[in-house]
C-alpha atoms as a PDB file:
ATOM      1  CA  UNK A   1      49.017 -82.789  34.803  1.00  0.00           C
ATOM      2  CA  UNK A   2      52.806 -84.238  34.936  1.00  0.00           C
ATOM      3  CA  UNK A   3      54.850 -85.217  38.059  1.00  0.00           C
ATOM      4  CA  UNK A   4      58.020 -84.942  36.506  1.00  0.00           C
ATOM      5  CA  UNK A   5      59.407 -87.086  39.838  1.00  0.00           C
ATOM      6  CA  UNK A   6      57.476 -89.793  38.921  1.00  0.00           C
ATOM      7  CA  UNK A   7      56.806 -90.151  35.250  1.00  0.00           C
ATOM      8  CA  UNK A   8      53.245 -89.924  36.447  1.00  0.00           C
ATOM      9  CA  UNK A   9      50.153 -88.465  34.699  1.00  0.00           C
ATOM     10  CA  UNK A  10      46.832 -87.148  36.151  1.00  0.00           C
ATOM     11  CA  UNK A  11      44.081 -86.660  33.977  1.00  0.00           C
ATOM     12  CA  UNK A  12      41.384 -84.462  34.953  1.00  0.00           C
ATOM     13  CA  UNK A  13      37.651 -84.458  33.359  1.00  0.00           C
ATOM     14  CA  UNK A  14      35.340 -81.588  33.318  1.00  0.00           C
ATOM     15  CA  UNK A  15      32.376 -81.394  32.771  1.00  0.00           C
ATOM     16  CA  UNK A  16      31.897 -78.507  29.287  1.00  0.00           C
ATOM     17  CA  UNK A  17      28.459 -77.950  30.157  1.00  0.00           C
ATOM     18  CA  UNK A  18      29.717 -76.401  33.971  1.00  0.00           C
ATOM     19  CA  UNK A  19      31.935 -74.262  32.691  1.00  0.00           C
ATOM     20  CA  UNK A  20      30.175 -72.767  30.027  1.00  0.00           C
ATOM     21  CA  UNK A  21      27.617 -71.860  33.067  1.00  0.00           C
ATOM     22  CA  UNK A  22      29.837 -71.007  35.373  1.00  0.00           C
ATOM     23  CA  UNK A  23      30.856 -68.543  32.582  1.00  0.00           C
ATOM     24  CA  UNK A  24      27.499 -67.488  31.708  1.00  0.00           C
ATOM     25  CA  UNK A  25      27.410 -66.516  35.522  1.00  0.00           C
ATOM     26  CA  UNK A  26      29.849 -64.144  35.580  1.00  0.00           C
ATOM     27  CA  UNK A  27      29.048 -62.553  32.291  1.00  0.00           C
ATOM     28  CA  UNK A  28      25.087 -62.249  33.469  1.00  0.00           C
ATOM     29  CA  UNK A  29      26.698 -60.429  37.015  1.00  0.00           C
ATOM     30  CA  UNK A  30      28.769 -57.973  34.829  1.00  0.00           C
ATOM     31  CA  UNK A  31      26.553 -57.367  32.465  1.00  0.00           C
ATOM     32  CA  UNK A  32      23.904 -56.541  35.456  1.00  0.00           C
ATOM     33  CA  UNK A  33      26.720 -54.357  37.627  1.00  0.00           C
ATOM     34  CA  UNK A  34      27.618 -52.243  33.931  1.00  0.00           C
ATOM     35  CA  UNK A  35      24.097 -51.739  32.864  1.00  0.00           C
ATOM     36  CA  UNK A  36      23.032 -50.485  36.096  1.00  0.00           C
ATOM     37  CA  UNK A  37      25.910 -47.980  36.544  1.00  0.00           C
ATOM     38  CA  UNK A  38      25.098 -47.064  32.695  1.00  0.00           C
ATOM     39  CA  UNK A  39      21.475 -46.286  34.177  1.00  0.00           C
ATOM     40  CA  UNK A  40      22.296 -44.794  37.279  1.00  0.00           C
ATOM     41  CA  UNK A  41      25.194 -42.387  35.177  1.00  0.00           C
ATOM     42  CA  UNK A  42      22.419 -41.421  32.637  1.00  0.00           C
ATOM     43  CA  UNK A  43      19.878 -41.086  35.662  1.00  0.00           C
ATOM     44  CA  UNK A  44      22.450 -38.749  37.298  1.00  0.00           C
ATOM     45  CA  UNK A  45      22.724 -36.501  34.126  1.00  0.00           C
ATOM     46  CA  UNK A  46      20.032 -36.319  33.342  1.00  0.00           C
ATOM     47  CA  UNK A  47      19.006 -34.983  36.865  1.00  0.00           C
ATOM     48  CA  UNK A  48      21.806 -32.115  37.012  1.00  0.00           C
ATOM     49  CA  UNK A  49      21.645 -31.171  33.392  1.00  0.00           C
ATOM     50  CA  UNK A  50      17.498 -30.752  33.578  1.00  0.00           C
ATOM     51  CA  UNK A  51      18.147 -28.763  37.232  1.00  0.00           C
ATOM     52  CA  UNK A  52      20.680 -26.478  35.277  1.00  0.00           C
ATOM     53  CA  UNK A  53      18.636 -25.812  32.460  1.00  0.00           C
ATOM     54  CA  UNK A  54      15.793 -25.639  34.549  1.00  0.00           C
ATOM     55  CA  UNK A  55      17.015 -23.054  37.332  1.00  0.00           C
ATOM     56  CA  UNK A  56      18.223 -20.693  34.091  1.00  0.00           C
ATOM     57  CA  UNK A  57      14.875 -20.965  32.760  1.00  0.00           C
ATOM     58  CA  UNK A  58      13.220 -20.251  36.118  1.00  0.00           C
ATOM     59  CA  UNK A  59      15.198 -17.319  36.774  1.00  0.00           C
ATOM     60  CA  UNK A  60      14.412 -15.640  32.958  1.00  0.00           C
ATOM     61  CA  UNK A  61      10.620 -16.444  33.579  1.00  0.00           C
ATOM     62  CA  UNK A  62      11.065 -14.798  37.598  1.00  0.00           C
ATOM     63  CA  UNK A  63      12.293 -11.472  36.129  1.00  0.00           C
ATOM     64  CA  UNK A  64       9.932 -11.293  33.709  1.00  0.00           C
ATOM     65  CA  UNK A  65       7.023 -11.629  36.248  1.00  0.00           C
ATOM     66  CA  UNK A  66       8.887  -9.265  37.843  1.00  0.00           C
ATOM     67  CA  UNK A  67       8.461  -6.619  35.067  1.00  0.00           C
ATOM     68  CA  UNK A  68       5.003  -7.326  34.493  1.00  0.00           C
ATOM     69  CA  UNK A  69       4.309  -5.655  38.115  1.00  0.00           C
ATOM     70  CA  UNK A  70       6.450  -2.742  37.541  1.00  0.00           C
ATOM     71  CA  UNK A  71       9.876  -3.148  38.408  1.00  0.00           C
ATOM     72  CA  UNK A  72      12.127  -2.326  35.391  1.00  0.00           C
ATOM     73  CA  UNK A  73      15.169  -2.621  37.331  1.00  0.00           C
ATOM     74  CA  UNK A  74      14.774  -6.744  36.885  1.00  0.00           C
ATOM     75  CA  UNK A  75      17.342  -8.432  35.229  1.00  0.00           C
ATOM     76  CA  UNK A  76      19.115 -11.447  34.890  1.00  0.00           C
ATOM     77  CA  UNK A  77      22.300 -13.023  36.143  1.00  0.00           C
ATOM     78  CA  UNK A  78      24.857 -14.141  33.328  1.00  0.00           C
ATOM     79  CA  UNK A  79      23.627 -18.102  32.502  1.00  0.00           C
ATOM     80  CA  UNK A  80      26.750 -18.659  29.963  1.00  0.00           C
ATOM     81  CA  UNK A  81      26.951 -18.500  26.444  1.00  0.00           C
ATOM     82  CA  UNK A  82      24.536 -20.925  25.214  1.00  0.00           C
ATOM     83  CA  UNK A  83      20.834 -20.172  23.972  1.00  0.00           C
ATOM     84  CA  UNK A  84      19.616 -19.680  27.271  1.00  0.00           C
ATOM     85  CA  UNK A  85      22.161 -17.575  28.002  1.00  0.00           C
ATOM     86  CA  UNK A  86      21.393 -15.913  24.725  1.00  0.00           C
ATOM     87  CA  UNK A  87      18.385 -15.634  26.211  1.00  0.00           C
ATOM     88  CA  UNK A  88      19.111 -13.844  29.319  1.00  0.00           C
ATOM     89  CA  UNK A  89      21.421 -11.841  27.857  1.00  0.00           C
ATOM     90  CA  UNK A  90      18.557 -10.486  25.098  1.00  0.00           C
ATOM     91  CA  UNK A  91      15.861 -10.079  28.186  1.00  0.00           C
ATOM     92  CA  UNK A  92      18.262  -7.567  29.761  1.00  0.00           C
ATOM     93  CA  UNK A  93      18.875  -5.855  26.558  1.00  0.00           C
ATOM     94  CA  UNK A  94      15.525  -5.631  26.119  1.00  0.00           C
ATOM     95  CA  UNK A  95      14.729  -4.162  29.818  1.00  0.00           C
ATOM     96  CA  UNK A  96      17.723  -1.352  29.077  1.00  0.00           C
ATOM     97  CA  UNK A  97      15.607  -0.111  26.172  1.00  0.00           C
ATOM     98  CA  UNK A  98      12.331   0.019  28.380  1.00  0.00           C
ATOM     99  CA  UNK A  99      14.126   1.935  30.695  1.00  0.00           C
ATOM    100  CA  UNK A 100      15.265   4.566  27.805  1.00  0.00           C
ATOM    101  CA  UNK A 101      11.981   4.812  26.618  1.00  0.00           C
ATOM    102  CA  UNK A 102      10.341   5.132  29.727  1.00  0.00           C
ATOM    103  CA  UNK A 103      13.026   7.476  30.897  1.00  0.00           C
ATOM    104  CA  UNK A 104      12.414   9.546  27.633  1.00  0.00           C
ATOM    105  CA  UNK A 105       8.718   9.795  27.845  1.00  0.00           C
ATOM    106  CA  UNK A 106       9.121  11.086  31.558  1.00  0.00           C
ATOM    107  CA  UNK A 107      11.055  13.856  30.049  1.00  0.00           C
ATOM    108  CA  UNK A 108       8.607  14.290  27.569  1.00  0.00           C
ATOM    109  CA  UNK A 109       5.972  15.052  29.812  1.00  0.00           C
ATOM    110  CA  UNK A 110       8.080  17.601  31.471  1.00  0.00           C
ATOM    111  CA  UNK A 111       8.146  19.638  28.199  1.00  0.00           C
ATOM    112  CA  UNK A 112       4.048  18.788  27.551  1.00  0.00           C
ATOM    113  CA  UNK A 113       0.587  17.683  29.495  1.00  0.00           C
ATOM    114  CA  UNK A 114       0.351  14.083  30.006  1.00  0.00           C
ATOM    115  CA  UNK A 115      -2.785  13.993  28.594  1.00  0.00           C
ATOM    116  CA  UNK A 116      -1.296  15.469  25.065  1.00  0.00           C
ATOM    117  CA  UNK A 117       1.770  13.678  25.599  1.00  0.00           C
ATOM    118  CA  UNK A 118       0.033  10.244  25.616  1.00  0.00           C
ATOM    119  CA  UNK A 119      -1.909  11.422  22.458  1.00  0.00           C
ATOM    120  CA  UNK A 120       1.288  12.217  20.638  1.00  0.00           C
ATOM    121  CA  UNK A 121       2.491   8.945  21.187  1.00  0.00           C
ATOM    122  CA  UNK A 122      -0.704   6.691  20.948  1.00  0.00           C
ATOM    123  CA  UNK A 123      -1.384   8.541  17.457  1.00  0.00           C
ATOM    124  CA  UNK A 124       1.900  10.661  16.117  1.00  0.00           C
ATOM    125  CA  UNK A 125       0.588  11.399  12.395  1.00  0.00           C
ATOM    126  CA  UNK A 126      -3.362  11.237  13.115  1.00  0.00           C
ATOM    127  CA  UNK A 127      -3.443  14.583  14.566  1.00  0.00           C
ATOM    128  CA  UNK A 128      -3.999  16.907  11.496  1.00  0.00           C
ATOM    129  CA  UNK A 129      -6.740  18.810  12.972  1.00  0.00           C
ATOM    130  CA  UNK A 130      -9.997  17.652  14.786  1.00  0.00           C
ATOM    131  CA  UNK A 131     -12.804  19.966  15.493  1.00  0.00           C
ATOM    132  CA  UNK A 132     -13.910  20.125  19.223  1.00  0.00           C
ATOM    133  CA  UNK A 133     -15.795  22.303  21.718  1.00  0.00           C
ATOM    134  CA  UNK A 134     -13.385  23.354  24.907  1.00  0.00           C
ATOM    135  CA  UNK A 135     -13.485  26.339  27.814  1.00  0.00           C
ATOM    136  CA  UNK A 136     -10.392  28.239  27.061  1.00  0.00           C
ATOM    137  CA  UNK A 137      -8.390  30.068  30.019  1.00  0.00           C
ATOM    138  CA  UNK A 138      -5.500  32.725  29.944  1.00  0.00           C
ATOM    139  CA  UNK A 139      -4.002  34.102  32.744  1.00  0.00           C
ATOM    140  CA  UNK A 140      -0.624  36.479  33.320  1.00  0.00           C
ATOM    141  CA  UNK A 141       1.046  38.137  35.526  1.00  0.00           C
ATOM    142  CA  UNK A 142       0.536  41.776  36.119  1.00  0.00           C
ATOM    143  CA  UNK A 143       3.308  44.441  35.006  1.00  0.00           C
ATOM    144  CA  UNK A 144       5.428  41.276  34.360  1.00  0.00           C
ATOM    145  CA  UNK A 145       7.340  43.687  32.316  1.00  0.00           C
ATOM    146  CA  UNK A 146       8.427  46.405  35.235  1.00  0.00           C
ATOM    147  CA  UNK A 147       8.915  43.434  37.687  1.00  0.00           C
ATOM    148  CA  UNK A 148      11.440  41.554  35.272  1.00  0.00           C
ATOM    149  CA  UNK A 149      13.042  44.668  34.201  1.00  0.00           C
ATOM    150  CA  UNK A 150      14.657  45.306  37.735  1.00  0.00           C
ATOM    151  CA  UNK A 151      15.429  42.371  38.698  1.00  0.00           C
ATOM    152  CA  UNK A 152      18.500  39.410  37.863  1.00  0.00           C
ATOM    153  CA  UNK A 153      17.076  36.741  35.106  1.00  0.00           C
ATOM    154  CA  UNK A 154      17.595  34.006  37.461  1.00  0.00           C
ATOM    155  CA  UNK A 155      15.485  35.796  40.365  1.00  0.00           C
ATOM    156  CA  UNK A 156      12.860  36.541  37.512  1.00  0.00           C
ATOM    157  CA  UNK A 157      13.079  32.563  36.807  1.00  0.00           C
ATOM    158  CA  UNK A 158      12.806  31.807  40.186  1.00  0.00           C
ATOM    159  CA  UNK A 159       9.483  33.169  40.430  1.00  0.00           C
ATOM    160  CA  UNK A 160       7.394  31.894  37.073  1.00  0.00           C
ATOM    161  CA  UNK A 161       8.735  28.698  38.149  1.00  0.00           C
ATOM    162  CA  UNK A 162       6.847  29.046  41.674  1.00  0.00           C
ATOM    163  CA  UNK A 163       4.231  30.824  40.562  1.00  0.00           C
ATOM    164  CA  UNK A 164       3.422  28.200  37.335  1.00  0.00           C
ATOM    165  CA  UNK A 165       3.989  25.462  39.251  1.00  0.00           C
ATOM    166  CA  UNK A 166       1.466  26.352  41.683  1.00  0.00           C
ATOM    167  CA  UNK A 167      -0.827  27.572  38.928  1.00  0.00           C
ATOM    168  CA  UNK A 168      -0.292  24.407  37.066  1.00  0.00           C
ATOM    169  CA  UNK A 169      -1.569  21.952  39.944  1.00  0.00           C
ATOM    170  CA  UNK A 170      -4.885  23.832  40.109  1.00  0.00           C
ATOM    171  CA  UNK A 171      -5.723  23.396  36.156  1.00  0.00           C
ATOM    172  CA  UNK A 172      -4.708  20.247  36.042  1.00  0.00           C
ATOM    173  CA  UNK A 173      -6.720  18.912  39.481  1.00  0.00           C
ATOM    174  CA  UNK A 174     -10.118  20.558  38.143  1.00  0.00           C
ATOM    175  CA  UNK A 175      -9.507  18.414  35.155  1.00  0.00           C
ATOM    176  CA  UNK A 176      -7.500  20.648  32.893  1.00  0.00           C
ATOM    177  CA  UNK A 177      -4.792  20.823  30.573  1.00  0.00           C
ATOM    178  CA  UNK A 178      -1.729  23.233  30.262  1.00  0.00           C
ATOM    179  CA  UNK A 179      -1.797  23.823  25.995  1.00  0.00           C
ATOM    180  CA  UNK A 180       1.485  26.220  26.731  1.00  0.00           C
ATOM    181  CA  UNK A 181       3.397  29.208  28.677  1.00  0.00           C
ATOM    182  CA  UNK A 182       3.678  32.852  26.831  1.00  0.00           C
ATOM    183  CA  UNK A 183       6.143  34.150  28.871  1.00  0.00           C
ATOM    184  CA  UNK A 184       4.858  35.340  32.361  1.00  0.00           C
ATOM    185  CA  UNK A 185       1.099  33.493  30.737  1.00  0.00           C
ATOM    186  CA  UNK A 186      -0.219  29.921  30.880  1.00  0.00           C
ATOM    187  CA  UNK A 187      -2.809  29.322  28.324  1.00  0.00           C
ATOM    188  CA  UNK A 188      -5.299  26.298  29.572  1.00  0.00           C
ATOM    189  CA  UNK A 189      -7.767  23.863  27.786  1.00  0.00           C
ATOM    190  CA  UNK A 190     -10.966  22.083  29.562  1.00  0.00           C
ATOM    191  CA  UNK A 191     -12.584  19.587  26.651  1.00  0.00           C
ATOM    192  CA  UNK A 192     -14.349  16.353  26.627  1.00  0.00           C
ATOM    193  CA  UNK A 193     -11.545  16.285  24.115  1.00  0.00           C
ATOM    194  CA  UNK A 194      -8.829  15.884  26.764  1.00  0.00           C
ATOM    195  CA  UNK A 195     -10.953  14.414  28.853  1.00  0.00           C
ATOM    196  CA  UNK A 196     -12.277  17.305  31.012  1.00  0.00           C
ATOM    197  CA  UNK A 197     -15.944  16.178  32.866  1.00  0.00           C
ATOM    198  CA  UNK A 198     -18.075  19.792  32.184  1.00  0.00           C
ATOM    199  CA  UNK A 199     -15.545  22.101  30.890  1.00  0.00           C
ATOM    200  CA  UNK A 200     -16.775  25.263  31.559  1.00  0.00           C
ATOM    201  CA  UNK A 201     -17.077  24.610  35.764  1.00  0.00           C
ATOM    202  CA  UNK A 202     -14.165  22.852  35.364  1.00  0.00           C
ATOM    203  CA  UNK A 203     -12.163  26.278  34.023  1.00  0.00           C
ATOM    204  CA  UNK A 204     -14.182  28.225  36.437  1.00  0.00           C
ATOM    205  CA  UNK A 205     -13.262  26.420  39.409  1.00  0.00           C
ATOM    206  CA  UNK A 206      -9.667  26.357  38.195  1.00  0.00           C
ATOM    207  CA  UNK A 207      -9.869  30.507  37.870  1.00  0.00           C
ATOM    208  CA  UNK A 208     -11.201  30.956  41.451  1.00  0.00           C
ATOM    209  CA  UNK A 209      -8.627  28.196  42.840  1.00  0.00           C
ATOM    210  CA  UNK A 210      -5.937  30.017  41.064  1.00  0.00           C
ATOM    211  CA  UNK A 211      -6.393  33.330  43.074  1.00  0.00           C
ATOM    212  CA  UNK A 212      -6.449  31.642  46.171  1.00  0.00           C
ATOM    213  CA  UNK A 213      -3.245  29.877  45.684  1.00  0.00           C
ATOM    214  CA  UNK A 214      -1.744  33.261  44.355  1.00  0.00           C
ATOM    215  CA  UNK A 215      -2.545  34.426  47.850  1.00  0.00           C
ATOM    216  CA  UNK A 216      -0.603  31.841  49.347  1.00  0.00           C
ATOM    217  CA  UNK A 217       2.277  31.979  46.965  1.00  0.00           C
ATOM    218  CA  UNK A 218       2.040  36.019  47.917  1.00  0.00           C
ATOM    219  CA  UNK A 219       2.177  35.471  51.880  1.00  0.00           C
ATOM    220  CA  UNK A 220       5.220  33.266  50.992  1.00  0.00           C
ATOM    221  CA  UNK A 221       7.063  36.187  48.918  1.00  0.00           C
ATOM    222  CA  UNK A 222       6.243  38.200  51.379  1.00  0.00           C
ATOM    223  CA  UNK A 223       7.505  36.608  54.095  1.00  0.00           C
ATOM    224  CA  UNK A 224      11.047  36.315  52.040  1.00  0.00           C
ATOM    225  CA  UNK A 225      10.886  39.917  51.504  1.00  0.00           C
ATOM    226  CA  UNK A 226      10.070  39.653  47.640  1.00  0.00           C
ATOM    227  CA  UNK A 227       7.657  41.356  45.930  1.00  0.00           C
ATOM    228  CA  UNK A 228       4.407  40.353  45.557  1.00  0.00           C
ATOM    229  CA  UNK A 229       2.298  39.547  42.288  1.00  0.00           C
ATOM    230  CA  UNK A 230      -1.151  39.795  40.735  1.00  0.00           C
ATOM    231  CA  UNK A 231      -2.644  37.671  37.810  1.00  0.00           C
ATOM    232  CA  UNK A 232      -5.579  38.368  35.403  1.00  0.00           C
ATOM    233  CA  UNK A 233      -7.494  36.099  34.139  1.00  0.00           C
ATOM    234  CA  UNK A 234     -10.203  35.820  31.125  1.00  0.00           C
ATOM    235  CA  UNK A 235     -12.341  32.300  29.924  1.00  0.00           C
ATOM    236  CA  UNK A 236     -13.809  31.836  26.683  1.00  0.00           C
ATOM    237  CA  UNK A 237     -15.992  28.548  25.756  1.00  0.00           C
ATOM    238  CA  UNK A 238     -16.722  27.604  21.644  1.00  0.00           C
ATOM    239  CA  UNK A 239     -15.841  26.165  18.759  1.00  0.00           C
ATOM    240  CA  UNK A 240     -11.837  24.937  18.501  1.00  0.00           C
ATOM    241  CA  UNK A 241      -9.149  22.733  16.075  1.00  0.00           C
ATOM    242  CA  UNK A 242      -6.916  20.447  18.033  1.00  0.00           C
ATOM    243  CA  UNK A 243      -3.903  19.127  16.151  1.00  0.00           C
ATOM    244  CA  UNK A 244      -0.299  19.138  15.055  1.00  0.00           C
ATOM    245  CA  UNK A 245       0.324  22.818  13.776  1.00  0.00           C
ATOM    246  CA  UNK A 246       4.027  23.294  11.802  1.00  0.00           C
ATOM    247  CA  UNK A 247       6.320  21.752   8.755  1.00  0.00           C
ATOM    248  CA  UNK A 248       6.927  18.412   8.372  1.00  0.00           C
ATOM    249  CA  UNK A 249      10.111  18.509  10.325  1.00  0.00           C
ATOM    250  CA  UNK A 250       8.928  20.295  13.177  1.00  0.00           C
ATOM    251  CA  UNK A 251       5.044  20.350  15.163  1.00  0.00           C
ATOM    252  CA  UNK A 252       3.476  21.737  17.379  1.00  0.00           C
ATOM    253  CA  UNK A 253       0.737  20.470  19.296  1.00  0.00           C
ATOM    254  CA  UNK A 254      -1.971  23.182  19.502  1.00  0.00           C
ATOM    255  CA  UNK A 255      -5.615  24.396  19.775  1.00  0.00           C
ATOM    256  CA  UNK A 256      -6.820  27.473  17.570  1.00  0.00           C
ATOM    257  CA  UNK A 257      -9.390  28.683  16.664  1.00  0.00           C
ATOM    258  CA  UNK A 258     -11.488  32.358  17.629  1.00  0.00           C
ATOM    259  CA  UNK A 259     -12.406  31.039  21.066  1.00  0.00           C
ATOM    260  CA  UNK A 260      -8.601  31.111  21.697  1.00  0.00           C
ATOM    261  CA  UNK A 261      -8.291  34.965  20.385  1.00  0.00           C
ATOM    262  CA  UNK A 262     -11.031  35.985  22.428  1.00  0.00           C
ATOM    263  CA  UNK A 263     -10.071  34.023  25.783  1.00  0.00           C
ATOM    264  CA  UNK A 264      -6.655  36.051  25.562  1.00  0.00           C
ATOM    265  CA  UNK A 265      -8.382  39.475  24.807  1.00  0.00           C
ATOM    266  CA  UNK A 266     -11.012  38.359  27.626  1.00  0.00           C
ATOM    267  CA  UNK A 267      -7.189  38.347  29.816  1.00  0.00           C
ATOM    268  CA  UNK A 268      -6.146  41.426  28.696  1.00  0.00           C
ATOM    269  CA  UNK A 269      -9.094  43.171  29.707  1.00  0.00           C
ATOM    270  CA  UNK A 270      -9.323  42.442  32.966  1.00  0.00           C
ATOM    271  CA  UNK A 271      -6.616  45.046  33.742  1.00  0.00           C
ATOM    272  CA  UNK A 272      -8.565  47.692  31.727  1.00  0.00           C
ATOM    273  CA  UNK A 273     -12.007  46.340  34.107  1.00  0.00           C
ATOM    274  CA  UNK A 274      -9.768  46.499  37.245  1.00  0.00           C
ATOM    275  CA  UNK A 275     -11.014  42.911  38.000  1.00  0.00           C
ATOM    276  CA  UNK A 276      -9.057  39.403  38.616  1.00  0.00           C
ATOM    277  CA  UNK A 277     -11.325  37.107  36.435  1.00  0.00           C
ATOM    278  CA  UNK A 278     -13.218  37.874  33.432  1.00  0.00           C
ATOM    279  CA  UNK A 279     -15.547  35.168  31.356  1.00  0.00           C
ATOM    280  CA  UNK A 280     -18.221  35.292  28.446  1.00  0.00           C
ATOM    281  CA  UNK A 281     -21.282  34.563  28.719  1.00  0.00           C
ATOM    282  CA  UNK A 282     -20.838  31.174  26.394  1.00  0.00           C
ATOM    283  CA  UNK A 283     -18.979  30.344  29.795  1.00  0.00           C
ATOM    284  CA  UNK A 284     -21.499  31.825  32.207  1.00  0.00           C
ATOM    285  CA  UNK A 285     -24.426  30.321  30.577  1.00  0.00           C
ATOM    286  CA  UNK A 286     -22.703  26.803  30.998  1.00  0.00           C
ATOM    287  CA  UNK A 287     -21.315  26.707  34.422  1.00  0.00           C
ATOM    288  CA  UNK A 288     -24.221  27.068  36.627  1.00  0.00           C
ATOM    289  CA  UNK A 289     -23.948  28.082  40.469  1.00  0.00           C
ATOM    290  CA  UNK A 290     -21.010  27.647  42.165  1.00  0.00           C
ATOM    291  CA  UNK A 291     -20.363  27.949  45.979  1.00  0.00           C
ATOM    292  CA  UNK A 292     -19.238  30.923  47.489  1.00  0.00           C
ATOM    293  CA  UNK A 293     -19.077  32.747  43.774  1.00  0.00           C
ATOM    294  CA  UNK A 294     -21.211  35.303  42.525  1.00  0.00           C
ATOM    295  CA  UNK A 295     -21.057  36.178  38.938  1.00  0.00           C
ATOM    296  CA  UNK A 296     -21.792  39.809  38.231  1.00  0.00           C
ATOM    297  CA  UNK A 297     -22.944  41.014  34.652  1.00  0.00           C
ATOM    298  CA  UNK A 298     -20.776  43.821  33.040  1.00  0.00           C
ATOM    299  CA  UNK A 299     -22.724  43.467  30.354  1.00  0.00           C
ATOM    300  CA  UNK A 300     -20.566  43.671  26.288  1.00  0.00           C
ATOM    301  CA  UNK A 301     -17.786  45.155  25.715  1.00  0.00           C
ATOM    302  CA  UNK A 302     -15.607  46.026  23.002  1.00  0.00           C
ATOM    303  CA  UNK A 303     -12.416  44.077  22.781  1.00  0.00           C
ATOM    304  CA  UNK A 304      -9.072  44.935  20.734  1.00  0.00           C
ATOM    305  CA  UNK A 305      -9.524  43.004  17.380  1.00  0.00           C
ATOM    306  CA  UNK A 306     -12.817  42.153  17.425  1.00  0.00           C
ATOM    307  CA  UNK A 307     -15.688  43.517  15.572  1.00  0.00           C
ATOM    308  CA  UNK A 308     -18.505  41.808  17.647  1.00  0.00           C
ATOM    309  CA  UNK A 309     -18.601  42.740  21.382  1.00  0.00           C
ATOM    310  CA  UNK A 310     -18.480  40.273  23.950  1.00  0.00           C
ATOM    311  CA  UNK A 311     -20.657  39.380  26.709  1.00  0.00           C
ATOM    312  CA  UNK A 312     -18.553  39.407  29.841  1.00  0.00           C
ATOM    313  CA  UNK A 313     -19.451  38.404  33.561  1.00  0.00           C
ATOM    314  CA  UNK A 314     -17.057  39.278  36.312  1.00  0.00           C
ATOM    315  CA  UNK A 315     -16.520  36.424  38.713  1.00  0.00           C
ATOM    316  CA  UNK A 316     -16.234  37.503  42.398  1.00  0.00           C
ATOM    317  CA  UNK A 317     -15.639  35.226  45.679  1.00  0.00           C
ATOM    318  CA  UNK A 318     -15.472  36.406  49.200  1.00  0.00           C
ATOM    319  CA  UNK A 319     -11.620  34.903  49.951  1.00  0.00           C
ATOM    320  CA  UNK A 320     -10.224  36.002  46.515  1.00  0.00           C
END
């Protein structure tokens, strides 16, 4: 170092060794300080970036559980435009077309039984025809003709709708199913086919239910000031085909077969006989004793289209 003032010199000596540590120092504390906040940065973000993914996952895997115990109004909340948001936004594309379907097959079974419904569905082109045995019931209303005839269609309307759905109820809780409506009729199956535990009590019980809740439907018309109604009804029990009936484009869903003929001419005849509920004695023999019923023998009888006369029985009960 110079003093200019004095023409002086000072000379100072350092050790090279010192400052190489003292160097060494400071690099080892910066080096520490950086790699740390390197660590703690990458600890950070790794934190918030596993929570984000891991909340998006959580709430794709919550709706689904969600589904699974019947709620198919779940869905998820947008989670951006990456693949779990890709995700998400399939899940909820996926629970619209549940809905649809569902939606669709609840409209189906407006139109059909259940019970067919489902098999339509679980087996559309395996229904070509199956042999069966089922009790076969008809029922209609009594001079549907003359009642329609004076009155407005959507009065007419009004009544097969509260009449048939009614009627419907009773087939269907003694283990039943509605095959289709003939105008003012409802034609019924009981088979092991459709599930039906002893068919031919089964149809009976659903005949002498059916006349007891015509008489309530009545006391209701009554009360209203409408006319009143009367049903017939005739069971057959045999041999049947279950299956698709029609073209390729269009089916039908159907059971035929004799036992169908003569469980509508069993129907009609019950206005000729003057009596409520008619069955054959394929049914009679089958059904066994029933509470409150008595089952009187009218022994054979010619009906319309039939060489071979039928057996009949006349079912009577106390209330009915």
């Amino acid at each position: 170092y110079s003093l200019k003032s004095t023409g002086w010199f000072v000379l100072i000596e350092v050790d090279a060794a010192d400052i190489f540590s003292a160097i060494r120092a400071l690099i080892g504390v910066l080096l520490t300080v950086t790699s740390g906040g390197i660590l703690i940065a990458i600890g950070l973000g790794y934190f918030f970036s596993r929570r984000f993914i891991t909340d998006r996952v959580f709430a794709v895997s919550s709706a689904a559980r969600q589904v699974s115990k019947g709620n198919l109004s779940a869905r998820v909340r947008s989670l951006g435009d990456d693949e779990i948001g890709q995700l998400g936004k399939s899940f909820n594309q996926m629970m619209e077309g549940l809905v649809a379907r569902q939606r669709e097959k609840e409209v189906f079974g407006h139109y059909l039984s259940t019970t067919i419904r489902d098999k339509i569905l679980k087996h559309p082109d395996a229904l070509s025809g199956e042999d069966t045995e089922a009790a076969v019931l008809f029922s209609d209303i009594r001079d549907f003709s003359a009642y329609s005839e004076t009155r407005p269609p959507h009065e007419v309307v009004n009544m097969l709708n509260r009449h048939f759905s009614r009627m419907v109820k009773v087939i269907q809780d003694n283990g039943g199913v509605v095959e289709k409506f003939i105008g003012d009729a409802v034609m019924a199956v009981f088979s092991e086919y459709f599930g039906t535990t002893d068919p031919h009590r089964s149809a009976v019980k659903a005949a002498v239910a059916m006349r007891r809740e015509l008489a309530d439907l009545n006391l209701e018309f009554a009360g209203e000031g409408k006319q009143t109604i009367d049903i017939g009804t005739g069971i057959h029990a045999g041999p049947v085909v279950a299956g698709n009936i029609g073209s390729v484009d269009r089916k039908n869903f159907t059971v035929i077969g004799n036992t169908v003929d003569i469980a509508a001419r069993l129907q009609a005849e019950t206005k000729i006989l003057h009596h409520p509920i008619l069955i054959s004695a394929e049914v009679y023999q089958k059904c066994g004793p029933l509470d409150g019923v008595s089952f009187i023998d009218t022994e054979e009888i010619q009906v319309k289209g039939k060489q071979r006369k039928i057996h009949v029985y006349r079912v009577e009960c106390e209330d009915i």
